[in-house]
N, C-alpha and C. Protein backbone atom coordinates (compact mmCIF):
# COMPACT_ATOMS: atom_id res chain seq x y z
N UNK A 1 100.90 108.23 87.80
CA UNK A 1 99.81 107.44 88.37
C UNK A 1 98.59 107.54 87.45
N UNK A 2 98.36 106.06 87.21
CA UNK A 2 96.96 106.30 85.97
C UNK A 2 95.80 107.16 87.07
N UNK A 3 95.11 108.04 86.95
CA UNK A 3 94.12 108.90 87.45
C UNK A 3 92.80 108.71 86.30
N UNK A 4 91.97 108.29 85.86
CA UNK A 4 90.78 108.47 85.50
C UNK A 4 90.44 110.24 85.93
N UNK A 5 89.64 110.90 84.63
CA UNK A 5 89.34 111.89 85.69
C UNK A 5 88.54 112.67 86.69
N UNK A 6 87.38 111.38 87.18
CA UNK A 6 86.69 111.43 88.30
C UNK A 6 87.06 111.35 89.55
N UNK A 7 88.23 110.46 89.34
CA UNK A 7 89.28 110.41 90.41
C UNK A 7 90.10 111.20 90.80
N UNK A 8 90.16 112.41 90.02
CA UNK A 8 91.36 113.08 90.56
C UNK A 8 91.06 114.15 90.92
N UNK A 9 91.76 114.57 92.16
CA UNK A 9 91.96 115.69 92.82
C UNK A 9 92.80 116.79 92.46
N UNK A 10 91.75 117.88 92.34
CA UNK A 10 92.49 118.73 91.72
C UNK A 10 92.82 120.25 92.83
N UNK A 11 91.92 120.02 94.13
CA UNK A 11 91.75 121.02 95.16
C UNK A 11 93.27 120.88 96.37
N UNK A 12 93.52 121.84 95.84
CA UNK A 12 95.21 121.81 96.86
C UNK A 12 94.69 121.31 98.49
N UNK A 13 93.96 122.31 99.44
CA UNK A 13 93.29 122.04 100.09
C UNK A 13 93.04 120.52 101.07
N UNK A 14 92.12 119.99 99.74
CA UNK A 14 91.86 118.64 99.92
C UNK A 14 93.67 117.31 99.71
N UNK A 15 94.19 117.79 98.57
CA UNK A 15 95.38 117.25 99.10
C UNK A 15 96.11 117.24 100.42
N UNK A 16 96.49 118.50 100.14
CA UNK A 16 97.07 119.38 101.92
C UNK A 16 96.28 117.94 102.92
N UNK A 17 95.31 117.91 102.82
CA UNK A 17 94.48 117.80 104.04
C UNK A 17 94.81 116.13 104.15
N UNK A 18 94.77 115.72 102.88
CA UNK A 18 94.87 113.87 102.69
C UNK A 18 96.36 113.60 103.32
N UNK A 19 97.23 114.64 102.54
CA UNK A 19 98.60 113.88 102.78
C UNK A 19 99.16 114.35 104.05
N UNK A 20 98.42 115.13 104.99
CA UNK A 20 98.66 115.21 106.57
C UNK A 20 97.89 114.34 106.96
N UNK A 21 96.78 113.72 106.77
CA UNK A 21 95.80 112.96 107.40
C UNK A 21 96.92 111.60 107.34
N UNK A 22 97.40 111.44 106.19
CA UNK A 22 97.90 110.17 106.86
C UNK A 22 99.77 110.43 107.43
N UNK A 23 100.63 111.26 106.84
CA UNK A 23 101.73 111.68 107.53
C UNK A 23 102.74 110.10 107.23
N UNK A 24 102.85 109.84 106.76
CA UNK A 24 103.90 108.68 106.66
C UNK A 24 103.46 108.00 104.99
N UNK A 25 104.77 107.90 104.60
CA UNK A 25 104.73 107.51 103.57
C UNK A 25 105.84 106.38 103.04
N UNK A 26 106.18 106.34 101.97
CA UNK A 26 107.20 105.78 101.41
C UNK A 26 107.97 105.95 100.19
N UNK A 27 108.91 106.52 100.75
CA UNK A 27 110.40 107.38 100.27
C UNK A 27 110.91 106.70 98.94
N UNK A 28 110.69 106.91 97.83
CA UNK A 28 111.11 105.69 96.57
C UNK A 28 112.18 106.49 95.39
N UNK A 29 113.20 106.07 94.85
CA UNK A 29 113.75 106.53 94.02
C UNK A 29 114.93 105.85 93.23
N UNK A 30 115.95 106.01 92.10
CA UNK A 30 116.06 105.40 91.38
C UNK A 30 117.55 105.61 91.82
N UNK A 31 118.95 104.33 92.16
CA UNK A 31 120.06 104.35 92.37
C UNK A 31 120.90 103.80 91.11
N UNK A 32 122.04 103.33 91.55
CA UNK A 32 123.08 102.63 90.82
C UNK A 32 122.79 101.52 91.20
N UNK A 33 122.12 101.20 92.58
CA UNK A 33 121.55 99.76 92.81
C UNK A 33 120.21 99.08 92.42
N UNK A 34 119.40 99.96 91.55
CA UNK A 34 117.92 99.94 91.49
C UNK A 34 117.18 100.31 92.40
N UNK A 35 116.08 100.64 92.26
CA UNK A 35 114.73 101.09 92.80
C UNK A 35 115.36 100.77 94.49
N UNK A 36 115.22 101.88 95.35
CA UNK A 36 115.40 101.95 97.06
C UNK A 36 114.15 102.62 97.26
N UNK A 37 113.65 102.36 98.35
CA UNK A 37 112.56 102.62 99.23
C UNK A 37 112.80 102.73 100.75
N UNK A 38 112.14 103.96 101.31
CA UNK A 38 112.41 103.66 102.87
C UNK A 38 110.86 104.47 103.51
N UNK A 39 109.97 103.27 103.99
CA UNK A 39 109.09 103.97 105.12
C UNK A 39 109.61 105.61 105.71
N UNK A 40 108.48 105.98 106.11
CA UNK A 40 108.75 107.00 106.93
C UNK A 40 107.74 108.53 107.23
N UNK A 41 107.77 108.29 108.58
CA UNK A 41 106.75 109.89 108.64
C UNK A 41 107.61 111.04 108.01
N UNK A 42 106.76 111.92 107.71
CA UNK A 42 107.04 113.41 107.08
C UNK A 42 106.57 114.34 107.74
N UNK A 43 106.76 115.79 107.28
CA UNK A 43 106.04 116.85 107.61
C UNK A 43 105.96 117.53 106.09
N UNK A 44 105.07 118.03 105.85
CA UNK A 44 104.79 118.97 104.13
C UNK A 44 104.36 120.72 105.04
N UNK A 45 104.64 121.67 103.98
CA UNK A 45 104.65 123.06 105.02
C UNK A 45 102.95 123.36 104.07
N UNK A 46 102.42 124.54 104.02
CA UNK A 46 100.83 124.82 104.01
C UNK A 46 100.86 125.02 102.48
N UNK A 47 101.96 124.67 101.34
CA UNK A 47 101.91 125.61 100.47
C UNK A 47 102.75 123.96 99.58
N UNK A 48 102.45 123.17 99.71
CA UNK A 48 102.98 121.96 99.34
C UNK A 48 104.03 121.85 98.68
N UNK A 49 104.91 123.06 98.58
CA UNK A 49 106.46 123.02 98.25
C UNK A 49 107.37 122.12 99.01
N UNK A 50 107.20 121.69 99.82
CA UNK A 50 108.52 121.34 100.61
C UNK A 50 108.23 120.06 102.12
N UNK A 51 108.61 119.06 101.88
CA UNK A 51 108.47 117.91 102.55
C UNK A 51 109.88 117.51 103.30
N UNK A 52 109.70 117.46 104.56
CA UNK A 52 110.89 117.19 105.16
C UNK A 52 110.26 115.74 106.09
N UNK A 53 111.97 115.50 106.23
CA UNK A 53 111.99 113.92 106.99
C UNK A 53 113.20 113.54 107.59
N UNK A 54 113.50 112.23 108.39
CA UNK A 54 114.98 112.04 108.21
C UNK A 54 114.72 110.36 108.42
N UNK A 55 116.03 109.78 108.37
CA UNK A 55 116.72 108.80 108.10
C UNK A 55 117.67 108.00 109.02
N UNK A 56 117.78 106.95 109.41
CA UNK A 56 119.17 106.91 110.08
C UNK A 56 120.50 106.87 109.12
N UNK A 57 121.12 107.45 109.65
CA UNK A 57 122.37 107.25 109.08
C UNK A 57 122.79 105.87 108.61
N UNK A 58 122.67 105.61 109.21
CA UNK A 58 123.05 103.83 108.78
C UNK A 58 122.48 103.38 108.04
N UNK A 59 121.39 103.81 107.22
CA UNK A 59 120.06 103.44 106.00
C UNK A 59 121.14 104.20 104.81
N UNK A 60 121.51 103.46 103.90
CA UNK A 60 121.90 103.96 102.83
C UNK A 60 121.51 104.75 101.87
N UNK A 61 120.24 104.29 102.03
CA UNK A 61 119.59 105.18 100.77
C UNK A 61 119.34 106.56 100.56
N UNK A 62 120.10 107.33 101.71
CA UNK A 62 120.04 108.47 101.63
C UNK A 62 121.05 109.38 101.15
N UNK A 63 121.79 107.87 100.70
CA UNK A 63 123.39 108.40 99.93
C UNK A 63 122.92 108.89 98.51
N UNK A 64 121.80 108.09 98.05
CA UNK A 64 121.42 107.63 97.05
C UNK A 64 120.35 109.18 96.27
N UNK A 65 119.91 109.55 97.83
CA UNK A 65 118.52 110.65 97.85
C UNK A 65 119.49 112.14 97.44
N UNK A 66 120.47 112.27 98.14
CA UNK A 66 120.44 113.42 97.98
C UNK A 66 120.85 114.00 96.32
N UNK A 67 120.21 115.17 96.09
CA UNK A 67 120.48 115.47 94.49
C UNK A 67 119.49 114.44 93.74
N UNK A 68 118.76 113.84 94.29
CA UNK A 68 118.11 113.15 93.37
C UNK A 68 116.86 113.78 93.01
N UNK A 69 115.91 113.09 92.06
CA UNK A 69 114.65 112.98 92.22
C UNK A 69 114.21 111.88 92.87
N UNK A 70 112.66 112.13 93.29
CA UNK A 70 112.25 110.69 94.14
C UNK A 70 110.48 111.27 94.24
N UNK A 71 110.28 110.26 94.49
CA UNK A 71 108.63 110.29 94.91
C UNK A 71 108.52 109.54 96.18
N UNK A 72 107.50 110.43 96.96
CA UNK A 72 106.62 110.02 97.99
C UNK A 72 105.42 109.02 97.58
N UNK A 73 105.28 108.61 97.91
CA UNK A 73 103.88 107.28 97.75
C UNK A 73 103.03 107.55 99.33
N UNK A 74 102.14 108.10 99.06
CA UNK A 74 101.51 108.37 100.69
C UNK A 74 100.08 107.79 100.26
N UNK A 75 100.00 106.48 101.03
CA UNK A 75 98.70 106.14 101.11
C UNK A 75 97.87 106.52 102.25
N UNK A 76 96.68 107.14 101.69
CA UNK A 76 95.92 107.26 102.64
C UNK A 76 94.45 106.17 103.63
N UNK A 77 93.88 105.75 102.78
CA UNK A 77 92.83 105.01 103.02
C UNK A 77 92.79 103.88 101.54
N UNK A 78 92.55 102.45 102.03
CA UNK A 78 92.08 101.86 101.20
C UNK A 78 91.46 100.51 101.73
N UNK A 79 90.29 99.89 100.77
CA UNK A 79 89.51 99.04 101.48
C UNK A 79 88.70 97.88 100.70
N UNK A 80 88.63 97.16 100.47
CA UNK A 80 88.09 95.77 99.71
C UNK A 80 86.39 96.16 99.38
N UNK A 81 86.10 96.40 98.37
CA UNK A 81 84.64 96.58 97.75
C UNK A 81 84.10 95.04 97.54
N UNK A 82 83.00 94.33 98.04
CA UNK A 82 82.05 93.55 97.77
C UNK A 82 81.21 94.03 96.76
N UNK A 83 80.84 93.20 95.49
CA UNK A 83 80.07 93.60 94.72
C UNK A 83 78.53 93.40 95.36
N UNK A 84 78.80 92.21 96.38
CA UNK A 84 77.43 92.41 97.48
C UNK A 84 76.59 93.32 97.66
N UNK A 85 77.41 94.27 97.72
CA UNK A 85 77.03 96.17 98.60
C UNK A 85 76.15 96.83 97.41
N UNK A 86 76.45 95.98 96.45
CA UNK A 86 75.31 97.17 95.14
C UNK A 86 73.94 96.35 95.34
N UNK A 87 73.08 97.40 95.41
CA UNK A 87 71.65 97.09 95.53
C UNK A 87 71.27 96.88 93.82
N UNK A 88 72.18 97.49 93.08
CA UNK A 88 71.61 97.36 90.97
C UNK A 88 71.93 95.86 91.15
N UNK A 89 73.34 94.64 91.64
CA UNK A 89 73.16 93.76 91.50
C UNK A 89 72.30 92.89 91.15
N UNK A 90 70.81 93.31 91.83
CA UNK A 90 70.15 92.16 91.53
C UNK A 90 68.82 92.13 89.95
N UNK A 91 69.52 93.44 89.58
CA UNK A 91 68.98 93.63 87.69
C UNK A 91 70.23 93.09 86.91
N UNK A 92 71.28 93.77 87.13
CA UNK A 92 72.51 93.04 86.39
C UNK A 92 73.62 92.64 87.21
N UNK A 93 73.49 91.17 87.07
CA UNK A 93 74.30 90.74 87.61
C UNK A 93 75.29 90.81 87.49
N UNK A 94 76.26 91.48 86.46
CA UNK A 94 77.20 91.73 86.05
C UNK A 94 78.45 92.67 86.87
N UNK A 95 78.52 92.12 87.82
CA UNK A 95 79.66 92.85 88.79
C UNK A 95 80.80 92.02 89.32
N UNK A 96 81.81 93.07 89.71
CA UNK A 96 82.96 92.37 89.74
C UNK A 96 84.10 92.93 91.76
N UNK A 97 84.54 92.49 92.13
CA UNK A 97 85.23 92.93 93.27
C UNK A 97 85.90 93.94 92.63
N UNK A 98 85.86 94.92 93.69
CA UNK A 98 87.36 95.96 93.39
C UNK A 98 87.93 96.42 94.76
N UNK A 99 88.52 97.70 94.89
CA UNK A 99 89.38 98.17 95.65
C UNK A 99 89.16 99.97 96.26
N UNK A 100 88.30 100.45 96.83
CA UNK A 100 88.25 101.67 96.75
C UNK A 100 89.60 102.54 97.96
N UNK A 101 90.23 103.50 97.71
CA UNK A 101 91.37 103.77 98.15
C UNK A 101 91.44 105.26 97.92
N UNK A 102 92.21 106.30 98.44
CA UNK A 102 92.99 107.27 98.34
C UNK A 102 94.30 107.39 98.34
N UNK A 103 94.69 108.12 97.56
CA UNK A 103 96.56 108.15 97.68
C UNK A 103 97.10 109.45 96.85
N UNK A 104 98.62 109.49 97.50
CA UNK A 104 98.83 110.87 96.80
C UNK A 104 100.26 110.42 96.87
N UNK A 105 100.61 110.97 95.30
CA UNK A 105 102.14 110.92 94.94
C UNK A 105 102.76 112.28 94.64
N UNK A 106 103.95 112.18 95.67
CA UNK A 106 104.70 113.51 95.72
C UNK A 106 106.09 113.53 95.12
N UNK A 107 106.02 114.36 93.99
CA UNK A 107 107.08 114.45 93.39
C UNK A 107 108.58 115.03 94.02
N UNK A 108 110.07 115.26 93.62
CA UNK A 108 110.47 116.06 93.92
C UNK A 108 112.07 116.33 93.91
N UNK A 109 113.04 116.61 94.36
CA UNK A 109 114.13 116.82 94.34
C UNK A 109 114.44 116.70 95.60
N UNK A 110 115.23 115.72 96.18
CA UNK A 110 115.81 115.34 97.58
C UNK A 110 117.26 116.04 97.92
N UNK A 111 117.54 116.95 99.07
CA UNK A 111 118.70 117.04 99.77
C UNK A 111 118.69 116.43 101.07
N UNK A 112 119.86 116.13 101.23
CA UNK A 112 120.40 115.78 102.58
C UNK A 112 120.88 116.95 104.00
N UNK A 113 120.33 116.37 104.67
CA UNK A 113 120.87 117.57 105.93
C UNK A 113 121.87 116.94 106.60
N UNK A 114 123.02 117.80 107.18
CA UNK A 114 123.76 116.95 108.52
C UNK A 114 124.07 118.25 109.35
N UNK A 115 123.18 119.28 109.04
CA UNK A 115 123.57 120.23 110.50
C UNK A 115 122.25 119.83 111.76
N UNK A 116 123.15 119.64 112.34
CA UNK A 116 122.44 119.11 113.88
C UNK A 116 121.28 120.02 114.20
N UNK A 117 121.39 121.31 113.77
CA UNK A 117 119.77 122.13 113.42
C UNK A 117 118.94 121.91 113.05
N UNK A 118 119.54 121.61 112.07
CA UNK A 118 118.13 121.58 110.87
C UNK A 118 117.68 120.09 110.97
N UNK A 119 118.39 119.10 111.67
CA UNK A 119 117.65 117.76 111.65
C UNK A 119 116.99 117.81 112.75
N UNK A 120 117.21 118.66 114.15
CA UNK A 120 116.66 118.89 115.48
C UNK A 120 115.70 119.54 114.97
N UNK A 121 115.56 120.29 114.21
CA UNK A 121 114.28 121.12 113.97
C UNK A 121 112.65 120.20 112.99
N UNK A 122 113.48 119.47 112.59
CA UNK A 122 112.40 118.50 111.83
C UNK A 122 112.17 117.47 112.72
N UNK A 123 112.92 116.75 113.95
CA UNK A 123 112.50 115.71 114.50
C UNK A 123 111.61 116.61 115.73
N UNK A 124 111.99 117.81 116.28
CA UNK A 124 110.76 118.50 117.00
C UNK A 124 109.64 118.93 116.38
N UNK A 125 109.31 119.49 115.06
CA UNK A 125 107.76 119.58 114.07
C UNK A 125 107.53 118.32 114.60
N UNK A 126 108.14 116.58 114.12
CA UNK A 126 107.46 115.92 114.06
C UNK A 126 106.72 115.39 115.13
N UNK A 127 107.98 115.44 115.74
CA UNK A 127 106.91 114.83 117.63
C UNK A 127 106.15 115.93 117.78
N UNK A 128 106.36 117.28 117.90
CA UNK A 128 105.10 118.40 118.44
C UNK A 128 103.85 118.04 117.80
N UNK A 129 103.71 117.70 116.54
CA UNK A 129 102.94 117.24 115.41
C UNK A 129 102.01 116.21 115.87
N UNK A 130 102.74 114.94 116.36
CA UNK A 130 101.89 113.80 116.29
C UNK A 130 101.74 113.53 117.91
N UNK A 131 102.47 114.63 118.99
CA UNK A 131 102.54 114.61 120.45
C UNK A 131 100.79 115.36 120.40
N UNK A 132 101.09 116.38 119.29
CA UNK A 132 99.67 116.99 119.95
C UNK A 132 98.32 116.48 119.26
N UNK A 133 98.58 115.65 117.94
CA UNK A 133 97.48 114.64 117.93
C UNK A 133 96.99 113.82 118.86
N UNK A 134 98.20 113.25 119.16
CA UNK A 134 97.65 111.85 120.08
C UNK A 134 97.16 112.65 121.63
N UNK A 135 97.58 113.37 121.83
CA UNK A 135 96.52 113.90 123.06
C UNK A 135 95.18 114.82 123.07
N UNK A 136 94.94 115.26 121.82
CA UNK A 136 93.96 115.69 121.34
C UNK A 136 92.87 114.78 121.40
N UNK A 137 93.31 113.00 120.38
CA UNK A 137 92.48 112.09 120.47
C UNK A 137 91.93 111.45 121.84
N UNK A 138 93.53 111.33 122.40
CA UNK A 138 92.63 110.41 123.84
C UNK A 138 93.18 110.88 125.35
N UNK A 139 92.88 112.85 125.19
CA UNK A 139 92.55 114.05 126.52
C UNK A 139 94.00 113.25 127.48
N UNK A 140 95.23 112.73 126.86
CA UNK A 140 95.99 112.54 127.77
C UNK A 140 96.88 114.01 128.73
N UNK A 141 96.92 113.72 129.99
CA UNK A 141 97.97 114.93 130.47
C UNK A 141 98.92 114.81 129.82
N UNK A 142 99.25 114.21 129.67
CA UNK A 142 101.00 114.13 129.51
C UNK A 142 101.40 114.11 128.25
N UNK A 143 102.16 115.15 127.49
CA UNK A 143 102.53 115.18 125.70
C UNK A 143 104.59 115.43 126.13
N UNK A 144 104.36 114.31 125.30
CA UNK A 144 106.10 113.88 125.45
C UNK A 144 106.88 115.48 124.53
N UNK A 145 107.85 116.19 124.92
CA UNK A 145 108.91 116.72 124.27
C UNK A 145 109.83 116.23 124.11
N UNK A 146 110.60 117.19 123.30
CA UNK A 146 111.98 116.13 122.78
C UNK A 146 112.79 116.90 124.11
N UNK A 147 112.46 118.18 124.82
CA UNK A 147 113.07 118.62 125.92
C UNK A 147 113.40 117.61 126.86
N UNK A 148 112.21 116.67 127.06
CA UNK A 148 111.94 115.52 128.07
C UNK A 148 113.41 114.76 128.34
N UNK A 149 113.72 114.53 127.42
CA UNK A 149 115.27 113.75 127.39
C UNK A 149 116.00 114.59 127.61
N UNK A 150 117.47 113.76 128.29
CA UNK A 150 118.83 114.39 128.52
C UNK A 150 119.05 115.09 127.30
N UNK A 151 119.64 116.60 127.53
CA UNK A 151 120.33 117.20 125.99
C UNK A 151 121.60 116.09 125.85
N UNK A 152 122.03 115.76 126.39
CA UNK A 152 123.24 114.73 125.58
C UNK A 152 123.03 113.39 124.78
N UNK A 153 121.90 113.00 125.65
CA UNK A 153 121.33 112.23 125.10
C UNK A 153 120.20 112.42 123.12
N UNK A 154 119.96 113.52 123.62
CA UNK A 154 119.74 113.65 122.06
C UNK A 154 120.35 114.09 120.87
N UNK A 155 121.57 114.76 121.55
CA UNK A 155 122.41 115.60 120.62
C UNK A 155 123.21 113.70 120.19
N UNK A 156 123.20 112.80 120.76
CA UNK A 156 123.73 112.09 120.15
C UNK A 156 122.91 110.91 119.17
N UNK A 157 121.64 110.67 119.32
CA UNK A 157 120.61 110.37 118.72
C UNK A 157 120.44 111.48 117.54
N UNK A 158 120.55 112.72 117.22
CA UNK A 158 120.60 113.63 116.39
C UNK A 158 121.52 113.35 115.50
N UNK A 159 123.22 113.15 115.49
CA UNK A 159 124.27 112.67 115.00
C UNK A 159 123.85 111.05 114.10
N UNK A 160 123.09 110.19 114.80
CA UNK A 160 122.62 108.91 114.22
C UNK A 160 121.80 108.97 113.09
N UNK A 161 121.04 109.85 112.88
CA UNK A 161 119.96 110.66 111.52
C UNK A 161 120.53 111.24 110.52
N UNK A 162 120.01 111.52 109.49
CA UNK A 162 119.86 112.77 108.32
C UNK A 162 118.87 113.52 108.06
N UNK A 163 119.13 114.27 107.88
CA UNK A 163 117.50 115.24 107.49
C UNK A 163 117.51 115.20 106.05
N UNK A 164 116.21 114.99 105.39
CA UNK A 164 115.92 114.83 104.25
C UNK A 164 114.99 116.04 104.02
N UNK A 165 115.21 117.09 103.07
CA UNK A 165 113.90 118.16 102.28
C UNK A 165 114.03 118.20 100.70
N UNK A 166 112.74 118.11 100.49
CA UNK A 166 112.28 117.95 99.33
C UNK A 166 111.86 119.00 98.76
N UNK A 167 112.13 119.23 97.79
CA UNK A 167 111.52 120.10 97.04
C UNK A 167 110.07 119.93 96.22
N UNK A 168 109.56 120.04 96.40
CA UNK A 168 108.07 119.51 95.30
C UNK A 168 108.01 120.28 94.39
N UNK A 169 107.78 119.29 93.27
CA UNK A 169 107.65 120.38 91.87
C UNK A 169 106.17 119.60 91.27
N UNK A 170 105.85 118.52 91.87
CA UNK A 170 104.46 118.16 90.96
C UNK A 170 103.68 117.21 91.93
N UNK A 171 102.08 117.02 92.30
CA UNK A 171 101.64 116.43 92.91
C UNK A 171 100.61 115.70 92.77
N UNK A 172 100.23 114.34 92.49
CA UNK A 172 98.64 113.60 92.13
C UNK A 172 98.56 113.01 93.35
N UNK A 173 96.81 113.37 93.44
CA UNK A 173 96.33 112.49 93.86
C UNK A 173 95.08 112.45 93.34
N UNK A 174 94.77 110.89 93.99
CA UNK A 174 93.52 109.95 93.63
C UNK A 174 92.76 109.63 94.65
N UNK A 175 91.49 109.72 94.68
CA UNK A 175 90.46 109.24 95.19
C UNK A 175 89.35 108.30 94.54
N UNK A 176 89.72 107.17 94.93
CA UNK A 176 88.83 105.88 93.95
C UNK A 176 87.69 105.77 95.51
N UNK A 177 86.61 106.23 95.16
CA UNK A 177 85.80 106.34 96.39
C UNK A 177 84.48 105.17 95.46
N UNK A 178 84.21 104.80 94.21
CA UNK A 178 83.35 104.55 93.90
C UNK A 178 82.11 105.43 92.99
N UNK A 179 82.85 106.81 92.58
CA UNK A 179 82.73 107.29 91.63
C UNK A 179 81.74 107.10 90.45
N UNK A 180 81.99 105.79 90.22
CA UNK A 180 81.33 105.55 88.78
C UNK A 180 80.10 104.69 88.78
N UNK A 181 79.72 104.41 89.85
CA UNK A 181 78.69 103.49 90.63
C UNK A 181 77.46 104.84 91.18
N UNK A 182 76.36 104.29 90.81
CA UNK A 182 74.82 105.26 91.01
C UNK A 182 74.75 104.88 92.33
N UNK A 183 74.11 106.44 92.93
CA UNK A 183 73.50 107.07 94.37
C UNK A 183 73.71 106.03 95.34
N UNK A 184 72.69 104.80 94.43
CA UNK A 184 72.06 103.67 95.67
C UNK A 184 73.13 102.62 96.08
N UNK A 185 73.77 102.39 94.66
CA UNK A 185 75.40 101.56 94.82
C UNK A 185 76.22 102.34 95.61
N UNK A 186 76.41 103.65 95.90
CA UNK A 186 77.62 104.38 96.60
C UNK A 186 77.07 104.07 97.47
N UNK A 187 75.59 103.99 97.87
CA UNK A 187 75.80 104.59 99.49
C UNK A 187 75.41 103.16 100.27
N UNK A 188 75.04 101.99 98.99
CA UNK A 188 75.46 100.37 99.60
C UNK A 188 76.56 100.04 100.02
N UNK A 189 77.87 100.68 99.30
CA UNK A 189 79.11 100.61 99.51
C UNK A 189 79.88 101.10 100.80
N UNK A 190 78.81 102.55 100.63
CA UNK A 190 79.63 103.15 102.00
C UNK A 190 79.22 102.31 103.36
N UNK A 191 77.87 101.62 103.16
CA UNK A 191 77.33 100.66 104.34
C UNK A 191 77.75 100.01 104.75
N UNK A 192 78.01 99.26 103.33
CA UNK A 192 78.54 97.93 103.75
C UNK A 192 79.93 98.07 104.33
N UNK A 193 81.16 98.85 103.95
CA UNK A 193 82.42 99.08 104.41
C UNK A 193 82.29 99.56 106.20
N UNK A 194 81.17 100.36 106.12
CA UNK A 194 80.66 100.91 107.83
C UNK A 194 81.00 99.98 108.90
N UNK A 195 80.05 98.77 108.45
CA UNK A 195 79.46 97.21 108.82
C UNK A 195 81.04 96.52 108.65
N UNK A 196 81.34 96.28 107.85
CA UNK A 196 82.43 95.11 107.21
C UNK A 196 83.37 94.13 108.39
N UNK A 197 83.92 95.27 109.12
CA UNK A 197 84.92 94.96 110.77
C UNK A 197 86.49 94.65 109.51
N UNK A 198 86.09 95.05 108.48
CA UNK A 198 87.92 94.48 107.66
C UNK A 198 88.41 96.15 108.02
N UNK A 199 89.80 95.71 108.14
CA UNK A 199 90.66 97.08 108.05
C UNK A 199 90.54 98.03 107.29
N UNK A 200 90.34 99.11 107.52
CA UNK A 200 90.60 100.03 106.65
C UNK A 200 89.39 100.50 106.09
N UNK A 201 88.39 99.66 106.50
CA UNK A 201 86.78 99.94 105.88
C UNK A 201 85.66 100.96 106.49
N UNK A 202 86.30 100.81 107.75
CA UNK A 202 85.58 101.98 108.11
C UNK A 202 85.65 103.95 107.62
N UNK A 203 87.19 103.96 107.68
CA UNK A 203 87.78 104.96 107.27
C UNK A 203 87.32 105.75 105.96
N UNK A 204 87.51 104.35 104.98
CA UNK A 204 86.95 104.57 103.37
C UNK A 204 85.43 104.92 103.33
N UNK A 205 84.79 103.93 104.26
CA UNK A 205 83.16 104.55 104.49
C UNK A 205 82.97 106.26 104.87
N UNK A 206 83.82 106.47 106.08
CA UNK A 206 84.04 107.88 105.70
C UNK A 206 84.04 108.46 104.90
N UNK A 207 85.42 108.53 104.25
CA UNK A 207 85.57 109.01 103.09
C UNK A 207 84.38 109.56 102.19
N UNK A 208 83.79 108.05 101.73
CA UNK A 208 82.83 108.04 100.85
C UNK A 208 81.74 109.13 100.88
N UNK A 209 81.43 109.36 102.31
CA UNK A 209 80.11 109.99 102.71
C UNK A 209 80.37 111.50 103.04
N UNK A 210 81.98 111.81 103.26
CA UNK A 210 82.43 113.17 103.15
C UNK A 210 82.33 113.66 101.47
C-alpha cells in the first residue's frame, strides 16, 4: 500500500484499535482462478498475530485460502473532501477534490478449520463481540447467545462453515486525515465533513479532530 510517511501508522495500539473499530473486512488472495475475495467480519487477538473468521462451506474460496497467503483489506472510515472547506482557497486558488480515509492491510498465512470447536469457538467471540457492542450502544435488555438456539440446530449450522486463522506476519496502515493541509484548512475540513449529511463524513470529522 503506497503510505506517504505522514500517513502512516506506526503505533500498534492505534492499529489494534482501527482494525476492531471497524471488524469486517475483505478476505483477498491469489488462486488458480485469479484474484478471490470474500467480505467478512473477523476477530484479531491483543497482540496482532492472529485473525480468525469463517466462511460457508459452499464459498469456494476457502479451498483456495488454506496454506495460502492473503491479505485483509479493512476499511475503516472514508469520506469526499471539498476543496470548499479550505479557508487558504481564497489566496490560492489552486485546489483540487480528494478523498480523506483510514485503512489497514493485514498480511498473512491462511488455514482452514473443520473441527466443530474451533469454528464454535470463533462464531461465539464473534457474536459475544458485536452482542455486547450493540447493547452497550442502544442499553438493550436483551443480548442474543449462540446458547439461545436449539444445540441441534447449531451443531448443524456449524457443519455449513469453515473456520479461517491467520497468521499475521506484516501490517500497514494509513490514515489520510488531511495531513498536509495547514491548522485552518484541517479544521475547515473537519467542519465541513461535521456539516456535510454525505456518508461516512461524519466519522472522518472525528477522526480528524482525535
Amino acid at each position: 500500500m503506497y503510505t506517504p510517511s505522514a500517513n502512516a501508522v506506526d503505533d500498534q495500539r492505534i492499529v489494534l484499535a482501527l482494525v476492531r473499530t471497524a471488524g469486517f473486512g475483505h478476505l483477498v488472495n491469489q488462486s488458480d482462478h485469479g484474484l478471490q475475495a470474500t467480505a467478512l467480519p473477523f476477530l484479531v487477538d491483543d497482540t496482532l498475530t492472529t485473525l480468525r473468521a469463517h466462511v460457508a462451506r459452499a464459498n469456494p474460496h476457502w479451498r483456495s485460502l488454506d496454506g495460502a497467503r492473503a491479505l485483509m483489506i479493512v476499511p475503516v472510515t472514508d469520506a469526499y473532501v471539498s476543496p470548499g472547506w479550505y479557508p487558504s482557497k481564497a489566496d490560492e486558488p489552486r485546489v483540487v477534490p480528494t478523498w480523506n480515509y483510514e485503512v489497514v492491510h493485514v498480511h498473512g498465512t491462511v488455514r482452514a478449520h473443520h473441527d466443530p470447536d474451533a469454528i464454535q469457538s470463533i462464531v461465539r467471540d464473534l457474536t459475544d463481540l458485536h452482542e455486547g457492542q450493540r447493547t452497550r450502544v442502544d442499553a438493550s435488555p436483551t443480548r442474543w447467545s449462540v446458547n439461545d438456539a436449539p444445540a441441534a440446530f447449531i451443531e448443524r449450522q456449524l457443519r455449513a462453515i469453515v473456520g479461517l486463522e491467520m497468521s499475521i506476519d506484516r501490517v500497514d496502515a494509513k490514515r489520510k486525515l488531511s495531513q498536509n493541509r495547514s491548522d485552518r484548512d484541517h479544521a475547515g475540513v473537519a467542519a465541513g465533513l461535521a456539516t456535510s449529511g454525505l456518508a461516512g463524513s461524519p466519522e472522518v470529522a472525528d477522526a480528524m479532530r482525535a
